[in-house]
N, C-alpha and C. Protein backbone atom coordinates (compact mmCIF):
# COMPACT_ATOMS: atom_id res chain seq x y z
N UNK A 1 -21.02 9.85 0.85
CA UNK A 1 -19.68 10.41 0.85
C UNK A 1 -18.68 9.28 0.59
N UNK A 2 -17.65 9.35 -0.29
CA UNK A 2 -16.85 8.18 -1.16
C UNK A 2 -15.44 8.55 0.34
N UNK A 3 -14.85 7.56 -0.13
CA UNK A 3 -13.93 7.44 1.19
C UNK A 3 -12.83 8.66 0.82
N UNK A 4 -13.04 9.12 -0.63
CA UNK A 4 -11.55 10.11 -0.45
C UNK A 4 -12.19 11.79 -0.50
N UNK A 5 -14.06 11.92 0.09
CA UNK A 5 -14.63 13.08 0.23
C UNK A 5 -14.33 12.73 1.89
N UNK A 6 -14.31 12.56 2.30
CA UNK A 6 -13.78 12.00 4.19
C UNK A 6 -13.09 13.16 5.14
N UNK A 7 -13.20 13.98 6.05
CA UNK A 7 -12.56 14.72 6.17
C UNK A 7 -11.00 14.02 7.47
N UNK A 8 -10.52 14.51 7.06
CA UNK A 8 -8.90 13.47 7.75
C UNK A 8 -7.77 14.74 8.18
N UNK A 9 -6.91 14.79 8.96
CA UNK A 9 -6.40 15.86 9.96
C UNK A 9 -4.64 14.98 9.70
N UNK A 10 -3.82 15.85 9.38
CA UNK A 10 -2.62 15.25 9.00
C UNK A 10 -1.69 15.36 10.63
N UNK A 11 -0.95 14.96 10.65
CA UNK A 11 -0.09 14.68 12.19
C UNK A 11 0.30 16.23 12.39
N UNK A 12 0.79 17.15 11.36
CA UNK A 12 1.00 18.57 11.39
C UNK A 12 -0.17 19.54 12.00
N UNK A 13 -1.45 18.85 11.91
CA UNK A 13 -2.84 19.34 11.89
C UNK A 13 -3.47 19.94 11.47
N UNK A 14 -3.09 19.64 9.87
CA UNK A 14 -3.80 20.44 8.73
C UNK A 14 -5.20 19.51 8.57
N UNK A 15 -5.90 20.27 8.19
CA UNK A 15 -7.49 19.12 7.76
C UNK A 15 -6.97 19.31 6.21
N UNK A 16 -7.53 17.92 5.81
CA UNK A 16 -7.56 17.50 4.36
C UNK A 16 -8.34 16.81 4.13
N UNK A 17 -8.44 16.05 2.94
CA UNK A 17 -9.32 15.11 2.33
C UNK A 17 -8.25 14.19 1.65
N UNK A 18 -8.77 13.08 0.77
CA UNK A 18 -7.89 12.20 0.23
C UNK A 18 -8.10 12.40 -1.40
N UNK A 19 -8.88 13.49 -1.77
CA UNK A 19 -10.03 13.78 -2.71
C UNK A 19 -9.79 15.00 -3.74
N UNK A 20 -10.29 15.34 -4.60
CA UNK A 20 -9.94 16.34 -5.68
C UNK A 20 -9.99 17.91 -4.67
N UNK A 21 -8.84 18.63 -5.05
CA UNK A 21 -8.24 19.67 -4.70
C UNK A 21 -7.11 19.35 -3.53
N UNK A 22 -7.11 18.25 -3.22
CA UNK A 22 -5.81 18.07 -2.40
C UNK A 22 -4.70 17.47 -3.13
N UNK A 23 -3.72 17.38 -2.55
CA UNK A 23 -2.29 16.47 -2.71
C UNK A 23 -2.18 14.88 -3.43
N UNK A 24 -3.90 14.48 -3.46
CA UNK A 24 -3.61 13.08 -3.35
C UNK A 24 -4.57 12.73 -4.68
N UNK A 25 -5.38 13.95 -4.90
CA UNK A 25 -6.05 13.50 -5.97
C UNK A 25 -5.80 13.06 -7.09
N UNK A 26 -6.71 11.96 -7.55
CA UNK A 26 -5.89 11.09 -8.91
C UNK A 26 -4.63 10.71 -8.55
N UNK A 27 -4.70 9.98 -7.75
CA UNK A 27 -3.57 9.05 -7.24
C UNK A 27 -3.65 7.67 -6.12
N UNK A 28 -3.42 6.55 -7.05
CA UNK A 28 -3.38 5.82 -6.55
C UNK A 28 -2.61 5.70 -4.90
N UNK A 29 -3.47 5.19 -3.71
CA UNK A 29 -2.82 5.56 -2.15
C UNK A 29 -2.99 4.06 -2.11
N UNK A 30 -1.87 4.00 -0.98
CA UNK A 30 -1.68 2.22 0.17
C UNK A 30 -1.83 3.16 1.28
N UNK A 31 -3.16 2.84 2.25
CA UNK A 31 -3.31 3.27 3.12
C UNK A 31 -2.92 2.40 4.44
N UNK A 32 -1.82 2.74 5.19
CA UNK A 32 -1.59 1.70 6.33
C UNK A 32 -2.04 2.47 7.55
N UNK A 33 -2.27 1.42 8.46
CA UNK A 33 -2.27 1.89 9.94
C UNK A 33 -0.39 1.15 10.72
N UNK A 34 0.14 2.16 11.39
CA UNK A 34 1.17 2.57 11.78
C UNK A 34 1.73 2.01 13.01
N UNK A 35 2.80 1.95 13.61
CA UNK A 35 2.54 1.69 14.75
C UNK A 35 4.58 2.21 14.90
N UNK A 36 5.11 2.57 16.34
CA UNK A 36 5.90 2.88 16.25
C UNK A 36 6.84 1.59 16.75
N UNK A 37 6.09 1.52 17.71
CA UNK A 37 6.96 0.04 18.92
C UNK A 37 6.01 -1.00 18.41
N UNK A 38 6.18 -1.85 17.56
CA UNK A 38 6.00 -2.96 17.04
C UNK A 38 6.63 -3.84 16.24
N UNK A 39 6.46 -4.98 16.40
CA UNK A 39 7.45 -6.11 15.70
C UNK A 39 7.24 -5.83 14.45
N UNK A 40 6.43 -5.23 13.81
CA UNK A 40 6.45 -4.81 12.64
C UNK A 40 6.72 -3.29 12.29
N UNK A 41 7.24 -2.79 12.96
CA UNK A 41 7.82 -1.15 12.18
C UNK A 41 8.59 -1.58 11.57
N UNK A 42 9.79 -2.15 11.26
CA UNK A 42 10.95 -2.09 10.02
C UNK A 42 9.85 -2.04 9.00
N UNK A 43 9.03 -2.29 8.41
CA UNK A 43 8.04 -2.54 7.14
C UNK A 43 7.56 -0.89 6.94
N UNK A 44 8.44 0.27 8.00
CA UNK A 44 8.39 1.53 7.73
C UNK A 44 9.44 1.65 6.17
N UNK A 45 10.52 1.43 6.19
CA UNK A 45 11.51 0.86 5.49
C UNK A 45 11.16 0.67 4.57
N UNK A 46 10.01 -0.52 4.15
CA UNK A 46 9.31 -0.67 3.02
C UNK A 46 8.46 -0.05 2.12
N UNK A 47 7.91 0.58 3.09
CA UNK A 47 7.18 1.39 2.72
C UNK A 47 7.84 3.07 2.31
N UNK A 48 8.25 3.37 2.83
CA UNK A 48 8.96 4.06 2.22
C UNK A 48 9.55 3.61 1.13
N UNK A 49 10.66 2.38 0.61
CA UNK A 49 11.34 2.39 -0.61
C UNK A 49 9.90 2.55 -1.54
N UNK A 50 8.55 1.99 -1.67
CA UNK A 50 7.26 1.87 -2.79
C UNK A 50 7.15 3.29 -2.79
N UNK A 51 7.54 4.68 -1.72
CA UNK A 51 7.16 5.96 -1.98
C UNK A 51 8.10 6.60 -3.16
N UNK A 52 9.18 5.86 -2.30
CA UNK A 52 10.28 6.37 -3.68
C UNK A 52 10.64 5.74 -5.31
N UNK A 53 9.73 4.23 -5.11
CA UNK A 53 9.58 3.72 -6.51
C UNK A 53 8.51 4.39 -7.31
N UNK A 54 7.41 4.58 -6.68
CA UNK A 54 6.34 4.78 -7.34
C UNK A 54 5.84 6.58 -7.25
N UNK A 55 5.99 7.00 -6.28
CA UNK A 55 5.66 8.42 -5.63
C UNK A 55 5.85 9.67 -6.70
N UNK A 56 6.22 9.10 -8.32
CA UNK A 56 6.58 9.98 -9.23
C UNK A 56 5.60 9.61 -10.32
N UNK A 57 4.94 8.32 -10.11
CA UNK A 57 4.22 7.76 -11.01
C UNK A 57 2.92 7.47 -10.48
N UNK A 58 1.97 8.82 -9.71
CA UNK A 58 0.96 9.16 -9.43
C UNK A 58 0.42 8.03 -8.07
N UNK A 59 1.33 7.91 -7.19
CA UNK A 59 0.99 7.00 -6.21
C UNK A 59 1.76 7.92 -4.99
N UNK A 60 1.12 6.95 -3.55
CA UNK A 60 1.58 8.05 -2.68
C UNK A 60 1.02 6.55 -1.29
N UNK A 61 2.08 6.38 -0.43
CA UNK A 61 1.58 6.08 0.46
C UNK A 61 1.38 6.77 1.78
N UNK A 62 0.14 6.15 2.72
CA UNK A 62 -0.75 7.36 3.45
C UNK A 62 -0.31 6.71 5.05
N UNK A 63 0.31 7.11 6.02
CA UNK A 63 0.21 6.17 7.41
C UNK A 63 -0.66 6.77 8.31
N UNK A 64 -1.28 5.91 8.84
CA UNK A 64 -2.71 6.37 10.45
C UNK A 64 -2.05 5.66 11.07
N UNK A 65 -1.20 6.51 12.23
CA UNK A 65 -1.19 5.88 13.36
C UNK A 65 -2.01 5.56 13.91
N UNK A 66 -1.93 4.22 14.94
CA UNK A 66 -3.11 3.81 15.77
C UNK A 66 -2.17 2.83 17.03
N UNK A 67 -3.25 3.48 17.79
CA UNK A 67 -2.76 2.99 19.14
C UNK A 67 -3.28 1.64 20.05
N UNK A 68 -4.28 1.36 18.99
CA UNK A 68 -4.87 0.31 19.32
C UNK A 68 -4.52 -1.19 19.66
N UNK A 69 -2.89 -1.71 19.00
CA UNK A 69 -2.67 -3.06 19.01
C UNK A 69 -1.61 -2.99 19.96
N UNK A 70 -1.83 -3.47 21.18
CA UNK A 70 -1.01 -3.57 22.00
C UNK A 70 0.23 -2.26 22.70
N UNK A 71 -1.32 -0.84 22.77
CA UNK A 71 -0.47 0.36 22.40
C UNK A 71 1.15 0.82 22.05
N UNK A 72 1.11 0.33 21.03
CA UNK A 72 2.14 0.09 20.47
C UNK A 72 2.72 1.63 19.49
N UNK A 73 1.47 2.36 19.73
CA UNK A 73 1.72 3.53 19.26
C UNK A 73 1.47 4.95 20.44
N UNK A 74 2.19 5.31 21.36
CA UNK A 74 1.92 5.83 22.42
C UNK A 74 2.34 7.30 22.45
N UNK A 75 3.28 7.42 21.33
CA UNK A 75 3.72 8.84 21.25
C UNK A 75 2.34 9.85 20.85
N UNK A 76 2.75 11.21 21.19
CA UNK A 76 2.44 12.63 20.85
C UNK A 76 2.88 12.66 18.82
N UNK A 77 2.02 13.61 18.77
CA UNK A 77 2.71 13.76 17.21
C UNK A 77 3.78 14.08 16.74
N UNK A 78 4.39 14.98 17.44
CA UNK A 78 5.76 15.80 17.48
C UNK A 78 6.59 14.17 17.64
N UNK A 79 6.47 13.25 18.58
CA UNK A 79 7.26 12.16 18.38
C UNK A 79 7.45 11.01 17.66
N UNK A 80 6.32 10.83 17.02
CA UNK A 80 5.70 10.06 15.97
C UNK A 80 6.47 10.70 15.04
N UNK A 81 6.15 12.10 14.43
CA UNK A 81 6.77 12.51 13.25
C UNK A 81 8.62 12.16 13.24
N UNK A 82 8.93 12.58 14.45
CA UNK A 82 10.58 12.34 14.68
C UNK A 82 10.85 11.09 14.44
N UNK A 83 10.23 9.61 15.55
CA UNK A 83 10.44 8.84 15.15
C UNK A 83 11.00 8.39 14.09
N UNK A 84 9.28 8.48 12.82
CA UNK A 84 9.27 8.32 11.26
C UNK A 84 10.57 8.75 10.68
N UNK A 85 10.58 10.09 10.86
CA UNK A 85 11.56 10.52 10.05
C UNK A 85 12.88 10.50 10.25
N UNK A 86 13.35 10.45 11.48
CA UNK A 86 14.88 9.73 11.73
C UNK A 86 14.90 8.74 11.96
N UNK A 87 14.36 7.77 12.03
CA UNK A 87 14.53 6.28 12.15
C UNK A 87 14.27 5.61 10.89
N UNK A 88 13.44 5.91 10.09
CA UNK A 88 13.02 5.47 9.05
C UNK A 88 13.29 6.31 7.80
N UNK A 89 13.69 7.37 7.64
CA UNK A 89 13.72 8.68 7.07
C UNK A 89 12.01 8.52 5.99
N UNK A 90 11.06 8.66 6.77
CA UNK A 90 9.51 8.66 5.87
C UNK A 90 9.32 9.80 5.60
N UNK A 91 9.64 9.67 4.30
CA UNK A 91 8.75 10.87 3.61
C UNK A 91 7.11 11.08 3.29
N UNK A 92 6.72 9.72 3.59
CA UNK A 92 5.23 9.81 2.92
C UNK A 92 4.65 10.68 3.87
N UNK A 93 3.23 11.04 3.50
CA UNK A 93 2.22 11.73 4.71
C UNK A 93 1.90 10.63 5.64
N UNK A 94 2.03 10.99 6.69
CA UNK A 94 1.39 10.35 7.88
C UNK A 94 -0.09 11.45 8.33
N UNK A 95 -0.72 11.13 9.28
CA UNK A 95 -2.23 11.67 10.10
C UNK A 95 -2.18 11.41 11.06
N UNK A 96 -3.00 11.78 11.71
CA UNK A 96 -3.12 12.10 13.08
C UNK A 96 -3.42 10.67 13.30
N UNK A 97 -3.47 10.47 15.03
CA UNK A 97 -3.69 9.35 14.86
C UNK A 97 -5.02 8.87 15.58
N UNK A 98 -5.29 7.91 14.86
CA UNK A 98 -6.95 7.73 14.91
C UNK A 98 -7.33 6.09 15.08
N UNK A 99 -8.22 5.57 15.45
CA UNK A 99 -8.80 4.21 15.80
C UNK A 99 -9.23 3.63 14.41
N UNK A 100 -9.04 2.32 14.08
CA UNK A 100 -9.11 1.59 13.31
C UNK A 100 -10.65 0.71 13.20
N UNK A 101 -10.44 0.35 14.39
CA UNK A 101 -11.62 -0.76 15.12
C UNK A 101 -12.38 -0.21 16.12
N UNK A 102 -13.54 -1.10 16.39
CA UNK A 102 -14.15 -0.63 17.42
C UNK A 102 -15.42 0.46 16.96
N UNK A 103 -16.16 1.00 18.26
CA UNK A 103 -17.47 2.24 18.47
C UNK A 103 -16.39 3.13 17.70
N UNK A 104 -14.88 3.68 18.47
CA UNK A 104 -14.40 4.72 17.88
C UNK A 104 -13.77 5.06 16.24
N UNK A 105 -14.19 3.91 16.21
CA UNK A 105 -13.55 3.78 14.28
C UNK A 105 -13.42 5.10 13.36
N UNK A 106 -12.57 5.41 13.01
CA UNK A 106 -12.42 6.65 11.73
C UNK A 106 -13.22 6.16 10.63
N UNK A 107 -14.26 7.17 10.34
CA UNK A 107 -14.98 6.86 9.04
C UNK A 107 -13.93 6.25 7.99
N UNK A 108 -13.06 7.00 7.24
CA UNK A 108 -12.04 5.98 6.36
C UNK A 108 -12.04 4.32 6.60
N UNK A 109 -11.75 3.99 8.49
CA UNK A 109 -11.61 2.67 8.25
C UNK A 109 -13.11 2.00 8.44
N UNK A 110 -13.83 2.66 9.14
CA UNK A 110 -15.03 2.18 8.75
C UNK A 110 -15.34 1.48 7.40
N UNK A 111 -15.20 2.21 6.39
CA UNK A 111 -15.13 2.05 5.15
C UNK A 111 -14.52 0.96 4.03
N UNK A 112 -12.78 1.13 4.66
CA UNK A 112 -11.76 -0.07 4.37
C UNK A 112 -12.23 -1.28 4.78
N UNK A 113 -12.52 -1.10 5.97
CA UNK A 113 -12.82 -2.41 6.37
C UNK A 113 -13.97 -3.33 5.73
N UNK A 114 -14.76 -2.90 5.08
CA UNK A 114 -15.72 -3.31 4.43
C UNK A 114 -15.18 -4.12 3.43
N UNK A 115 -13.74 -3.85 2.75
CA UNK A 115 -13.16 -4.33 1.67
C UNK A 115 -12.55 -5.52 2.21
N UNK A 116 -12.24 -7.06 1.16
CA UNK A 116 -12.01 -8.19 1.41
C UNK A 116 -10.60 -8.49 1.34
N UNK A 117 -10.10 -9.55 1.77
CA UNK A 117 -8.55 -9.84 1.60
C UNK A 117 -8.23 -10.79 0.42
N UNK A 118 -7.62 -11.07 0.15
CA UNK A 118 -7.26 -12.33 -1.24
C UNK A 118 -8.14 -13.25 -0.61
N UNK A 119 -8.35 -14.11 0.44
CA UNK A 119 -8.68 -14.84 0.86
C UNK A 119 -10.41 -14.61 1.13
N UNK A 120 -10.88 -13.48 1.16
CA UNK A 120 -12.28 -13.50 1.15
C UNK A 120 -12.44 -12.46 2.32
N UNK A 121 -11.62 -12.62 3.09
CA UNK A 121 -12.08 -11.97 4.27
C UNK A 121 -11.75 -10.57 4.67
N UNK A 122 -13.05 -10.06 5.42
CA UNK A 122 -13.38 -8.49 5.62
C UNK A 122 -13.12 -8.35 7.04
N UNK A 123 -13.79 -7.28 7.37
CA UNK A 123 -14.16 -6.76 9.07
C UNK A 123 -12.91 -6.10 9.71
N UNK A 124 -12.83 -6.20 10.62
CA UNK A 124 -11.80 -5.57 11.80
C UNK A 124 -10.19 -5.71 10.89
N UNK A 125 -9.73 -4.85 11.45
CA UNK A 125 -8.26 -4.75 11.19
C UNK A 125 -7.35 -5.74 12.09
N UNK A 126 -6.47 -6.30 11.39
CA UNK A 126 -5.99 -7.40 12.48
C UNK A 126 -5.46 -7.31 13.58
N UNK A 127 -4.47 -6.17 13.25
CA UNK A 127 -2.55 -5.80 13.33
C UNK A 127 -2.80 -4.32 12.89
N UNK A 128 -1.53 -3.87 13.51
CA UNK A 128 -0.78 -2.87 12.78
C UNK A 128 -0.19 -3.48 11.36
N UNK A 129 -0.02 -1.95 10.45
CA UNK A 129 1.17 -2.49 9.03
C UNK A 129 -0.56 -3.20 7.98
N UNK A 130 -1.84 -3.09 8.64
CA UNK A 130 -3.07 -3.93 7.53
C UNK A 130 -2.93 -2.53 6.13
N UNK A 131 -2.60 -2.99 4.90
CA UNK A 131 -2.74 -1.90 4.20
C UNK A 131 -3.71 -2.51 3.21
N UNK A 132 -4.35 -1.20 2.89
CA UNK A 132 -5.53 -0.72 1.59
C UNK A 132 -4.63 -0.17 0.47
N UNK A 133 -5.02 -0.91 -0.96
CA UNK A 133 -4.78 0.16 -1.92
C UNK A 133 -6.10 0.51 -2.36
N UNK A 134 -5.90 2.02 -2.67
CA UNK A 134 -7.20 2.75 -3.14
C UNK A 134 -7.04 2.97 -4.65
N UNK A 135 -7.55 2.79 -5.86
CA UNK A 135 -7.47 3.20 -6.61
C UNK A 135 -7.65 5.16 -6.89
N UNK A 136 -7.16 5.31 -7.98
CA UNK A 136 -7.26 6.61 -8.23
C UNK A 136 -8.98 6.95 -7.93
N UNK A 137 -9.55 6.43 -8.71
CA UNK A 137 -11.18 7.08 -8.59
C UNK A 137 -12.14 6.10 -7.33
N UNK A 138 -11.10 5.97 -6.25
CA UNK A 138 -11.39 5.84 -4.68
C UNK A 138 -11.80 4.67 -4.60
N UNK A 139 -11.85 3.70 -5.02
CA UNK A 139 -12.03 2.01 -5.11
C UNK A 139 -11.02 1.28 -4.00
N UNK A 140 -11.70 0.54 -3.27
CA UNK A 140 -10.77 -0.33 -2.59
C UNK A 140 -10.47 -1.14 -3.40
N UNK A 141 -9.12 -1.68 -4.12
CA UNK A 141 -8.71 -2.71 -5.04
C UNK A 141 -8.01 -3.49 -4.31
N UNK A 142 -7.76 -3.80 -3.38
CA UNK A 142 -6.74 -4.47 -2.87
C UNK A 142 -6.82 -4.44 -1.31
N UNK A 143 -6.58 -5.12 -0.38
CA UNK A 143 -6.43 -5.34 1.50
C UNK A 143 -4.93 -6.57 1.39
N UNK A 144 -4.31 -6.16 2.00
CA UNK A 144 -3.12 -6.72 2.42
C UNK A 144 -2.88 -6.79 4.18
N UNK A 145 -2.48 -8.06 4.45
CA UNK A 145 -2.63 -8.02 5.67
C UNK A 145 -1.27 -7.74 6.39
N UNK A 146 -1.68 -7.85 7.84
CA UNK A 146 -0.09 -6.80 8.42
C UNK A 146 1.10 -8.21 8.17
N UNK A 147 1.36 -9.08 8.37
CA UNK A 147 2.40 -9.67 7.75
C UNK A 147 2.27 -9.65 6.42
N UNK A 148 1.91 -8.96 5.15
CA UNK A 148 2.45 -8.95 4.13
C UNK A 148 3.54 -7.95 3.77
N UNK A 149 4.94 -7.84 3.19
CA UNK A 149 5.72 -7.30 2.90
C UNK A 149 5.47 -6.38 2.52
N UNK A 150 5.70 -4.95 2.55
CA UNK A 150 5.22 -3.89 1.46
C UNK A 150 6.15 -4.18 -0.18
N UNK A 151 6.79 -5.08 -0.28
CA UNK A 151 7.51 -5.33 -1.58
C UNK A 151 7.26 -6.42 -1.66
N UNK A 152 6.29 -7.35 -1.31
CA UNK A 152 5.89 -8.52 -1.90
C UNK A 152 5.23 -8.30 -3.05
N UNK A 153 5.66 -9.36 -3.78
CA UNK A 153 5.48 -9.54 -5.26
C UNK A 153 3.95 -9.44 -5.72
N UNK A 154 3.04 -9.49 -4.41
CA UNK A 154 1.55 -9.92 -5.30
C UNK A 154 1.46 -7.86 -4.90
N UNK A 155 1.55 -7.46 -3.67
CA UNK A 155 1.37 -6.27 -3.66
C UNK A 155 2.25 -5.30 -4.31
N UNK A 156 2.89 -5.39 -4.92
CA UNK A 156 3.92 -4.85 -6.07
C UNK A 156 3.10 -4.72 -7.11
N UNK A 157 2.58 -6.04 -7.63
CA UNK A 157 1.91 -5.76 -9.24
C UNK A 157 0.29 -5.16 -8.94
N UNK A 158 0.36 -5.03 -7.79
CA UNK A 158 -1.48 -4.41 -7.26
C UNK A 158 -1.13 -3.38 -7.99
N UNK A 159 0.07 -3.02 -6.69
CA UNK A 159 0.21 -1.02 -7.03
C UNK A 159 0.37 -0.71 -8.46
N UNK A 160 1.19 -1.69 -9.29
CA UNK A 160 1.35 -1.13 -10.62
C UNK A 160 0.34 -1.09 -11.82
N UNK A 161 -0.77 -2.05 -10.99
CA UNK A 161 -2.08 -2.25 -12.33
C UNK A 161 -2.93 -0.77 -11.80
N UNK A 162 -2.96 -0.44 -10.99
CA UNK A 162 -3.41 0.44 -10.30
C UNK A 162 -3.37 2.45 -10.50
N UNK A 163 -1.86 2.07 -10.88
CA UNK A 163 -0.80 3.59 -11.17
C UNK A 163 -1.97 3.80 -11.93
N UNK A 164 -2.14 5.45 -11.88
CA UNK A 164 -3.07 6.35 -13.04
C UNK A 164 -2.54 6.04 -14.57
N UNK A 165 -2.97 6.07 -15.20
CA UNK A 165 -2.48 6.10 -17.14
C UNK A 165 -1.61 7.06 -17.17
């Protein structure tokens, strides 16, 4: 099973996939893990402006909350979604929220994690804000780590070699 046949539960609690007949198929995704109370949420901000640069040109970014780094993500969904969306005004899809690391790992990051960073390196998720780009036909092309910018220049030209034809 390829990471975008996966079955995945959106914060609304719809079940989906990342995969042909959904929303996302043939489309390049930056998959982040989330966090609400962290030194890194403004990079919600960021992420959002790449939804609204790119989000017309077959790309889409995906957020998993996770509660894992210094539970830093403690809300219910109903507050998570509010959060996002009046604090940040996020339009992208967010999911339920699910474990990164660890026995409890979400198959997806099971998966991600397997994929390397510029630097070589795999395994555990660091931080909140660690994003994956997936290519359209479900390829990990890219791991960015949680201090990288979502508008830094090297992850900018990822997403754009990436965009569908």
């Amino acid at each position: 099973m390829g990471i975008r046949d996966l079955p995945l539960t959106t914060l609304s609690g719809d079940s989906t996939t990342l995969g042909a007949g959904g929303p996302f198929a043939g489309k390049a995704l930056l998959v982040v893990n989330v966090a609400s109370k962290c030194g890194l949420t403004p990079q919600y901000s960021g992420l959002e402006r790449l939804q609204e640069r790119y989000g017309d040109k077959g790309f889409s970014v995906v957020g998993f909350p996770c509660n894992q780094f210094g539970g830093q993500e403690p809300g219910t969904r109903e507050e998570i979604q509010t959060f996002c969306s009046t604090t940040y005004g996020v339009s992208f899809p967010l999911f339920e929220k699910i474990e990164v690391n660890g026995e409890g790992r979400h198959p997806l990051y099971s998966a991600l994690t397997e994929a390397s960073d510029i630097d070589g390196g795999a395994g555990d998720v660091q931080w909140n804000f660690e994003k994956f780009l997936i290519s359209p036909d479900g390829e990990v092309v890219g791991r960015f780590r949680p201090a990288t910018d979502p508008e830094d220049e090297a992850l900018l030209k990822a997403i754009e070699a990436t965009l569908p034809a």
